[in-house]
Protein backbone atom coordinates (compact mmCIF):
# COMPACT_ATOMS: atom_id res chain seq x y z
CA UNK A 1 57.25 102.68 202.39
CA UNK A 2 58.48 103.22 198.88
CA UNK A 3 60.63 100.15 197.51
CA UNK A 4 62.56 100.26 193.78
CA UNK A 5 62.10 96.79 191.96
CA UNK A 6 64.97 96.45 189.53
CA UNK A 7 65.51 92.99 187.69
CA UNK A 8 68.43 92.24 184.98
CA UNK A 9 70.86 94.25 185.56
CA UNK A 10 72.95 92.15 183.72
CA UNK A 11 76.51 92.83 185.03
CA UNK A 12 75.88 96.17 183.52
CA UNK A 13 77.37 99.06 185.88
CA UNK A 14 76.60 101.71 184.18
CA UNK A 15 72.75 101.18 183.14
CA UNK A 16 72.63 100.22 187.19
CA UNK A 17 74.13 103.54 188.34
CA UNK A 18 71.95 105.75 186.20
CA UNK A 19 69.01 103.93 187.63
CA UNK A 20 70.22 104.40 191.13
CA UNK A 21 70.83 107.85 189.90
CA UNK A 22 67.25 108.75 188.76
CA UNK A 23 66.15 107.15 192.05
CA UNK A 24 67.69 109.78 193.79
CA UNK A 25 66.28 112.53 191.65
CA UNK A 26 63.14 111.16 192.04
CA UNK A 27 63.03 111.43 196.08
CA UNK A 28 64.98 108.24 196.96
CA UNK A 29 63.33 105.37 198.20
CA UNK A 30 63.27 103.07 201.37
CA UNK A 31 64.34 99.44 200.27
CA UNK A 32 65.97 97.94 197.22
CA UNK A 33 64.21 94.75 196.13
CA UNK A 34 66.32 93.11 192.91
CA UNK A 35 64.57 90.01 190.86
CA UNK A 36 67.89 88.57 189.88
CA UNK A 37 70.14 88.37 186.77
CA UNK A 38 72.26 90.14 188.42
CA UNK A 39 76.48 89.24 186.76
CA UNK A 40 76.07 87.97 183.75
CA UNK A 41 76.56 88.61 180.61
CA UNK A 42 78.19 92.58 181.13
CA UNK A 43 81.73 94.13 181.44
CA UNK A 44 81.18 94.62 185.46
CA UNK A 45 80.04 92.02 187.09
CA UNK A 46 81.72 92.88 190.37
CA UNK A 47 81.24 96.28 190.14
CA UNK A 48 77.23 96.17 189.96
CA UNK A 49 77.34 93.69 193.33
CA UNK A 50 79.51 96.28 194.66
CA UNK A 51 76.96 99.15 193.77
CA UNK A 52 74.01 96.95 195.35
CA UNK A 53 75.38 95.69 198.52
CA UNK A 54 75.30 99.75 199.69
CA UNK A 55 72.00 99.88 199.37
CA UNK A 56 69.41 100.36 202.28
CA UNK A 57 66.94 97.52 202.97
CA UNK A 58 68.68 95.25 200.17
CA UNK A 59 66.63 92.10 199.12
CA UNK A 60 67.61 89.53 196.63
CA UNK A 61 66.92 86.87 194.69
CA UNK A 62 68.74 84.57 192.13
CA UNK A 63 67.84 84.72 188.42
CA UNK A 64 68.53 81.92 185.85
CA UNK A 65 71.82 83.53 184.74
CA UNK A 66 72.84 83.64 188.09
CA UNK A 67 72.81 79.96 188.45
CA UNK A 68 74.26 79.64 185.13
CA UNK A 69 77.35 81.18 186.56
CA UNK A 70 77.68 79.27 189.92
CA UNK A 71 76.48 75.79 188.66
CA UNK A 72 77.87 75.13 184.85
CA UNK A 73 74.14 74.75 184.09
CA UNK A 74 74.17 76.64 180.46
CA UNK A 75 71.20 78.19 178.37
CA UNK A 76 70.53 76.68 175.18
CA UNK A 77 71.98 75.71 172.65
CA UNK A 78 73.25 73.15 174.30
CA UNK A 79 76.27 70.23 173.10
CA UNK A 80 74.08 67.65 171.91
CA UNK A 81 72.11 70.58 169.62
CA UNK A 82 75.12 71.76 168.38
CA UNK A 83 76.03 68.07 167.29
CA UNK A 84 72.64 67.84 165.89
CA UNK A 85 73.19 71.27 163.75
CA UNK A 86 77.12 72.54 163.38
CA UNK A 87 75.59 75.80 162.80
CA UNK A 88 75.16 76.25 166.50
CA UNK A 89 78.34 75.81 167.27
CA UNK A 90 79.57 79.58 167.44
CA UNK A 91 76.44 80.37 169.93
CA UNK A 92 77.47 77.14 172.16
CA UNK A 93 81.28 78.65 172.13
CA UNK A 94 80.60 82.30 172.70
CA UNK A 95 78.27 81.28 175.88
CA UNK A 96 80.28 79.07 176.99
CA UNK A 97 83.05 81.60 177.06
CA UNK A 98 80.89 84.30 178.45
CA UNK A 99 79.48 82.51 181.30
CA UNK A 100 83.64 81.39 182.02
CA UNK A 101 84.44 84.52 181.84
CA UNK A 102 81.46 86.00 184.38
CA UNK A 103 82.45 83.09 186.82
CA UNK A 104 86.46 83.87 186.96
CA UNK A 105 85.60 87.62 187.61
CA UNK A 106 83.21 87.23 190.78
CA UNK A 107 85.70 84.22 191.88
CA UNK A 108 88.26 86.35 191.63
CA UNK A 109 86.19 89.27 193.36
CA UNK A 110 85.42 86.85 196.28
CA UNK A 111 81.67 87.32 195.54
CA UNK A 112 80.55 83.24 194.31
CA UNK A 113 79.62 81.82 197.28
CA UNK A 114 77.61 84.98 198.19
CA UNK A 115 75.94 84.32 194.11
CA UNK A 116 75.63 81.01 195.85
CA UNK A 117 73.69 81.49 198.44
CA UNK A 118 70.81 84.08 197.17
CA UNK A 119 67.05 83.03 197.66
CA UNK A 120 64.94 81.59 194.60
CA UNK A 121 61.86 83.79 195.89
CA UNK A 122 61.03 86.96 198.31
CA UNK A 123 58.20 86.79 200.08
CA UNK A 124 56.82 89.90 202.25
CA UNK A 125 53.73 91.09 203.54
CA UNK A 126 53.36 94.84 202.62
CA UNK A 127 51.78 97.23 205.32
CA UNK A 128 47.82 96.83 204.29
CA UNK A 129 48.44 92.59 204.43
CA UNK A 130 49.07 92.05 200.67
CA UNK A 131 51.11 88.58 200.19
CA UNK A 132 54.32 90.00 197.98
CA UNK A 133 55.89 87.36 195.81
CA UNK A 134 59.30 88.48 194.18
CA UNK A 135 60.37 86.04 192.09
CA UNK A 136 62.70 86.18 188.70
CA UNK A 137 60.60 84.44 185.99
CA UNK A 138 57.62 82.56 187.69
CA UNK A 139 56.89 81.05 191.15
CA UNK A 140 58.64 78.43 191.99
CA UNK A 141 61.09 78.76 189.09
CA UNK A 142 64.21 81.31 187.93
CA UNK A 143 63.88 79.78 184.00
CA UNK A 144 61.45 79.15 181.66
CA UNK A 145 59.09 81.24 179.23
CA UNK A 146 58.41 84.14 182.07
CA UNK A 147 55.51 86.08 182.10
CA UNK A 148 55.34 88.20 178.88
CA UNK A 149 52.46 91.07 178.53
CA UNK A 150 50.60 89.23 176.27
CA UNK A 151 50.52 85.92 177.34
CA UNK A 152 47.26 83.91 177.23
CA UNK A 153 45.25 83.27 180.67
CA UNK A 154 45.57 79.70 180.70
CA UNK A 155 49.32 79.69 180.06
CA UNK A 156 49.35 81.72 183.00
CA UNK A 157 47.25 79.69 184.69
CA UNK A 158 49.30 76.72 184.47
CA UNK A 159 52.54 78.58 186.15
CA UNK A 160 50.17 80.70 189.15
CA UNK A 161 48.38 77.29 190.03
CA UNK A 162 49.51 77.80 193.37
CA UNK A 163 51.24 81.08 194.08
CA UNK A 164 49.86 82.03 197.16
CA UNK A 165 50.23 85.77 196.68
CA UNK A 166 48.29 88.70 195.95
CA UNK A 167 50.89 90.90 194.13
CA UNK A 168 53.65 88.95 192.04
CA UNK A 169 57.12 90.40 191.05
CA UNK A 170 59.42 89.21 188.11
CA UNK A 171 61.93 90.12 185.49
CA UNK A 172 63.03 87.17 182.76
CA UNK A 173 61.35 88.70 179.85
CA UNK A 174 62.78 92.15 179.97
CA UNK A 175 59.93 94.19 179.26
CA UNK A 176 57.91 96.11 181.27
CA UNK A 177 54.58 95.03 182.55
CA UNK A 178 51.52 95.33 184.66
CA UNK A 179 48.23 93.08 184.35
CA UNK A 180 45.94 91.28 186.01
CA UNK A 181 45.24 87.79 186.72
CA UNK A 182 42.77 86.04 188.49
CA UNK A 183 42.89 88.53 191.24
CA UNK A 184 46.52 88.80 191.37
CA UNK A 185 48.55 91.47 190.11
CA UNK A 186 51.56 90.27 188.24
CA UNK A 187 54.29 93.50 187.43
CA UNK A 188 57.60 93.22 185.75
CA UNK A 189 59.78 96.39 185.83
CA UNK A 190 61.37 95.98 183.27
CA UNK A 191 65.11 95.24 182.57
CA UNK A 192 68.05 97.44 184.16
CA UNK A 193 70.29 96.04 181.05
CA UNK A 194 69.23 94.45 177.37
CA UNK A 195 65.97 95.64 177.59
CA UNK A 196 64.05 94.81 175.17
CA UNK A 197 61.47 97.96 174.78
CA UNK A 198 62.65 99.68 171.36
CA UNK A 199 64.13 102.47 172.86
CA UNK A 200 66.69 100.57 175.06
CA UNK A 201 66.48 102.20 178.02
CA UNK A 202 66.97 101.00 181.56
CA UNK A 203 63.74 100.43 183.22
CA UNK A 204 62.93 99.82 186.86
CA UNK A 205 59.71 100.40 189.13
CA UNK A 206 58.88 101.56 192.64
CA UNK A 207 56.29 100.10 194.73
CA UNK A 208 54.75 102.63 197.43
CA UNK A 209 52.66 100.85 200.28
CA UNK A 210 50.91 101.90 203.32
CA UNK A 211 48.55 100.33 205.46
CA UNK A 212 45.64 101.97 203.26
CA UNK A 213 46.78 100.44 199.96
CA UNK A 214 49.86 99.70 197.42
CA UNK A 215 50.71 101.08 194.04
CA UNK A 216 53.16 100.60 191.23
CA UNK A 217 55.01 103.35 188.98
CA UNK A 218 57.33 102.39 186.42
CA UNK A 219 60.21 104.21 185.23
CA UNK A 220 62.69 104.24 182.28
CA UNK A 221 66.09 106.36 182.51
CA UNK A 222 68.39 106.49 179.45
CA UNK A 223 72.29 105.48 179.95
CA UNK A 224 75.57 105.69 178.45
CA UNK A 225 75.47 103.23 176.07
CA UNK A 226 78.65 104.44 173.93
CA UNK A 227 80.55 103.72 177.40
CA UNK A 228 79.38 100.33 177.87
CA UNK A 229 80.68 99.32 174.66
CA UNK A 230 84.22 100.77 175.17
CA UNK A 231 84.65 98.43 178.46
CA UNK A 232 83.33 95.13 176.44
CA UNK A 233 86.01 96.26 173.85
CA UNK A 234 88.61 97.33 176.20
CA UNK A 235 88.29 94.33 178.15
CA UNK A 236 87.89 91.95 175.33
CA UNK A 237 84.56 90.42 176.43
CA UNK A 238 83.98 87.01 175.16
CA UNK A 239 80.41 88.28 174.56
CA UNK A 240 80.57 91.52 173.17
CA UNK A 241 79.46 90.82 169.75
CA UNK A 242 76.39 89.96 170.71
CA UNK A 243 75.99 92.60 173.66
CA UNK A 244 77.42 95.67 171.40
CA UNK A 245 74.38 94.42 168.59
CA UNK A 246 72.04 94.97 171.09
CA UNK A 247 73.13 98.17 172.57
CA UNK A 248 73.50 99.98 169.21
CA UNK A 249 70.20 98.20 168.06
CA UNK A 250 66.97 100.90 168.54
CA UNK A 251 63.63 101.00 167.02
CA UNK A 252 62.75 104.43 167.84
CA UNK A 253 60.68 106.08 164.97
């Protein structure tokens, strides 16, 4: 079976559809499996859910931003740091208002309970017996520093204590990754949206497994980044200061 693992998306529609785009091209694929982050912080929140919930074998799982949007849990800074240092105080305001904003759209697009109800973790057992773990930053938890590629074996250690799983699945950090650990292989695609490789581009990976064996391919697939910003300016997107800084920010030599 061949499976594409996408993680933060990111409420962007457009990266999403040029992923699901170059999918095609590519030969298509059996299953969608998505490590959450799905809404927030893009223009389209309802649009991307849309664009997933047609997709064959569709698996999902909640990221922290997800939960931001359903639960008025928030991301840092928080209200008492912003007391402690009035220089936080624009961050605090422009989350606040982004996450508001994220929540009124999929209310209004009758998709929160269904944000509700998503899974914290996947759990499969591919064709040849390998335990899959899909989860959005580490087992047992959608928050938190994530896996990042260079993060020291005992840091690791201390968040795969008990995993029970021989190939683990995550997004959080937004950068592509494959190592491994302790004999467990830990992959991240890589982010759909605000990715954080230099280039920018949307990233997402597809597993192939048979009973013989499993293997991972990552991808990257540029989008229209020009159009993203004219719906965050057309719409007047609480966050689109900070979102149109990051699209027009590359690092390509």
């Amino acid at each position: 079976m061949r499976i594409a693992l996408l993680a933060d998306i990111h409420g962007n529609g457009i990266a999403l559809e040029a992923v699901l785009a170059d999918i095609t091209r590519k030969g298509g694929v059996d299953g969608y499996w998505i490590l959450g982050d799905l809404v927030a912080l893009g223009p389209d929140p309802n649009g991307v859910l849309q664009q997933l919930t047609c997709l064959p074998d569709l698996r999902l799982i909640r990221g922290n931003t997800d939960r931001y949007v359903v639960s008025g849990d928030r991301p840092s800074p928080t209200l008492e740091e912003a007391r402690e240092n009035t220089g936080l105080l624009p961050s605090l305001v422009e989350v606040a208002h982004t996450f508001a904003w994220t929540q009124g759209m999929i209310t209004a697009g009758g998709w929160l309970q269904w944000l509700k109800d998503l899974p914290l973790e996947l759990r499969i057992t591919l064709p040849d017996g390998t335990r899959f773990l899909g989860v959005h930053a580490s087992p047992g938890c959608d928050d938190g520093p994530g896996i990042s590629p260079d993060m020291k074996e005992n840091d690791i250690q201390e968040l795969f204590r008990s995993c029970d799983a021989d190939l683990v699945c995550m997004g959080h950090t937004h950068l592509p990754m494959e190592r491994r650990w302790n004999g467990i292989q830990l992959v991240n695609p890589g982010a759909v949206s605000l990715s954080l490789t230099p280039d920018r581009h949307a990233w997402y990976a597809v597993l192939e497994a048979t009973k013989d064996g499993y293997q991972v391919g990552h991808h990257q697939v540029t989008f229209d980044r020009q159009r993203v910003i004219g719906q965050l300016d057309q719409l007047g997107h609480p966050g689109r200061a900070f979102l149109i800084r990051h699209l027009r920010t590359s690092h390509v030599s």
